[in-house]
C-alpha atoms as a PDB file:
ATOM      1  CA  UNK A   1      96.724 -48.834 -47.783  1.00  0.00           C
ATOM      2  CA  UNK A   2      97.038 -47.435 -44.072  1.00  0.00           C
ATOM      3  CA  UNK A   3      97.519 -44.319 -43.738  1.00  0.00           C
ATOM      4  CA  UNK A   4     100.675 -43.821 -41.141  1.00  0.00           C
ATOM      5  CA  UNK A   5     100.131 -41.253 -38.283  1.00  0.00           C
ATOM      6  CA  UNK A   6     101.377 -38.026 -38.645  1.00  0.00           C
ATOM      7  CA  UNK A   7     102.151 -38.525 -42.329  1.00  0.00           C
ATOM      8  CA  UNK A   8     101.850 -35.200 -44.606  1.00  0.00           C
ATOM      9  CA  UNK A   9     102.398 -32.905 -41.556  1.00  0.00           C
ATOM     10  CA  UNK A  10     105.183 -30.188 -41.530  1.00  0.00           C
ATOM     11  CA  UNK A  11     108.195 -30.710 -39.423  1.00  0.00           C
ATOM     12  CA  UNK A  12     109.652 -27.324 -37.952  1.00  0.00           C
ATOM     13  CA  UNK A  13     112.843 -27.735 -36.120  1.00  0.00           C
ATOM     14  CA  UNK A  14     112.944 -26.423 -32.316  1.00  0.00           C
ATOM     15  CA  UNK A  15     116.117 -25.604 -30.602  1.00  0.00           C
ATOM     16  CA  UNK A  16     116.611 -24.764 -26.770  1.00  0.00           C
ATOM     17  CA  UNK A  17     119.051 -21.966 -26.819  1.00  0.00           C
ATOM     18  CA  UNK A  18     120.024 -20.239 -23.252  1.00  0.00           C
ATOM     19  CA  UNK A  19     117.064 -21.989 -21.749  1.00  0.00           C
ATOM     20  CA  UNK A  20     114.382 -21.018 -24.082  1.00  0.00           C
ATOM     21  CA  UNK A  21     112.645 -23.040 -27.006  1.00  0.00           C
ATOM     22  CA  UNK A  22     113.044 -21.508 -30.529  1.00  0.00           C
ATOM     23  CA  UNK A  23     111.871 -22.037 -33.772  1.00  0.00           C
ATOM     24  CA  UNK A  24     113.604 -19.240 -35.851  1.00  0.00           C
ATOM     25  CA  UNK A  25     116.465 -16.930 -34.923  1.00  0.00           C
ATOM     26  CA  UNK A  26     115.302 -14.506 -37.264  1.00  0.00           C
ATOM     27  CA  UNK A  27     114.336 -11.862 -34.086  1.00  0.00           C
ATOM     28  CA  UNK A  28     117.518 -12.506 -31.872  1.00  0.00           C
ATOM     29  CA  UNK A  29     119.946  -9.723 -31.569  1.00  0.00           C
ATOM     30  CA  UNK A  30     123.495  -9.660 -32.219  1.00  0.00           C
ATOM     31  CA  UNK A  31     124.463 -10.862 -28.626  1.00  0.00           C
ATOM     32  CA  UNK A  32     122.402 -13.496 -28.732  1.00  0.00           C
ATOM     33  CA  UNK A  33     123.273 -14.996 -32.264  1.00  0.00           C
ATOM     34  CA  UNK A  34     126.935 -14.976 -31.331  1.00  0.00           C
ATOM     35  CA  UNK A  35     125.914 -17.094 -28.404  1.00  0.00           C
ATOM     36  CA  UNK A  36     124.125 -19.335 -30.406  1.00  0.00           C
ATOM     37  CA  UNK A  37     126.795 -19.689 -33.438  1.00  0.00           C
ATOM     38  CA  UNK A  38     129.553 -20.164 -30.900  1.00  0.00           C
ATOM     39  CA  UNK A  39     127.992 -22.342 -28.607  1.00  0.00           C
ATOM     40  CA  UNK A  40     129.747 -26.036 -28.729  1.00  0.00           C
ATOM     41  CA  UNK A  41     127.635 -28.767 -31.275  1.00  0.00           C
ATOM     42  CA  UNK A  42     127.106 -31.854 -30.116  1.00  0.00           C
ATOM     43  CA  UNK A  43     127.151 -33.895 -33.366  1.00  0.00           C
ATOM     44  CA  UNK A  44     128.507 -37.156 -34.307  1.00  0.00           C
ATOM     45  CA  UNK A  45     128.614 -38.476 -31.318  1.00  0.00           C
ATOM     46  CA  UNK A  46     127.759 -42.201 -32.794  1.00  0.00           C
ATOM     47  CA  UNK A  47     131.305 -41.642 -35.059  1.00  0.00           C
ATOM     48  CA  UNK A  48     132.918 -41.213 -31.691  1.00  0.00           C
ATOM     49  CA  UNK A  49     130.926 -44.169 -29.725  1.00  0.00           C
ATOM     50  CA  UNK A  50     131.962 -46.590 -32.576  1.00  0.00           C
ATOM     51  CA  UNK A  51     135.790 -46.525 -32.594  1.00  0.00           C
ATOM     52  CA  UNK A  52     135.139 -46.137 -28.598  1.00  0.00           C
ATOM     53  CA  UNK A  53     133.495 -49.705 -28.909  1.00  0.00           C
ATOM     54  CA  UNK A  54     135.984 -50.666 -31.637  1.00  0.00           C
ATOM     55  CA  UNK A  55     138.880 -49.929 -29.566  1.00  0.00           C
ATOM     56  CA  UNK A  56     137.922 -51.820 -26.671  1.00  0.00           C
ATOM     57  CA  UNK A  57     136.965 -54.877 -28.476  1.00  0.00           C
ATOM     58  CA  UNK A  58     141.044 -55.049 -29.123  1.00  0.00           C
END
């Protein structure tokens, strides 16, 4: 069996929060946590394209 590329290496998630790349936001201070938990998520944006497409098609 081939072994696939990258497979059995960790995966850490990195952010780009007020113009810097993060990996934790365990040193941030208080300022700069509210920023980051009020800041405006971009998720489900392929929800929204759907019935976008959807509605058009009628």
């Amino acid at each position: 069996m081939e072994k696939i590329v990258g497979e059995g290496q960790g995966f850490d998630r990195i952010r780009r929060i007020t113009g810097y790349l993060v990996g934790t936001t365990d040193r941030f201070n208080n300022g700069k946590r509210a920023e980051e938990r009020d800041r405006v998520k971009h998720s489900g944006i392929k929800e929204i394209m759907k019935k976008e497409v959807s509605k058009d098609e009628n």
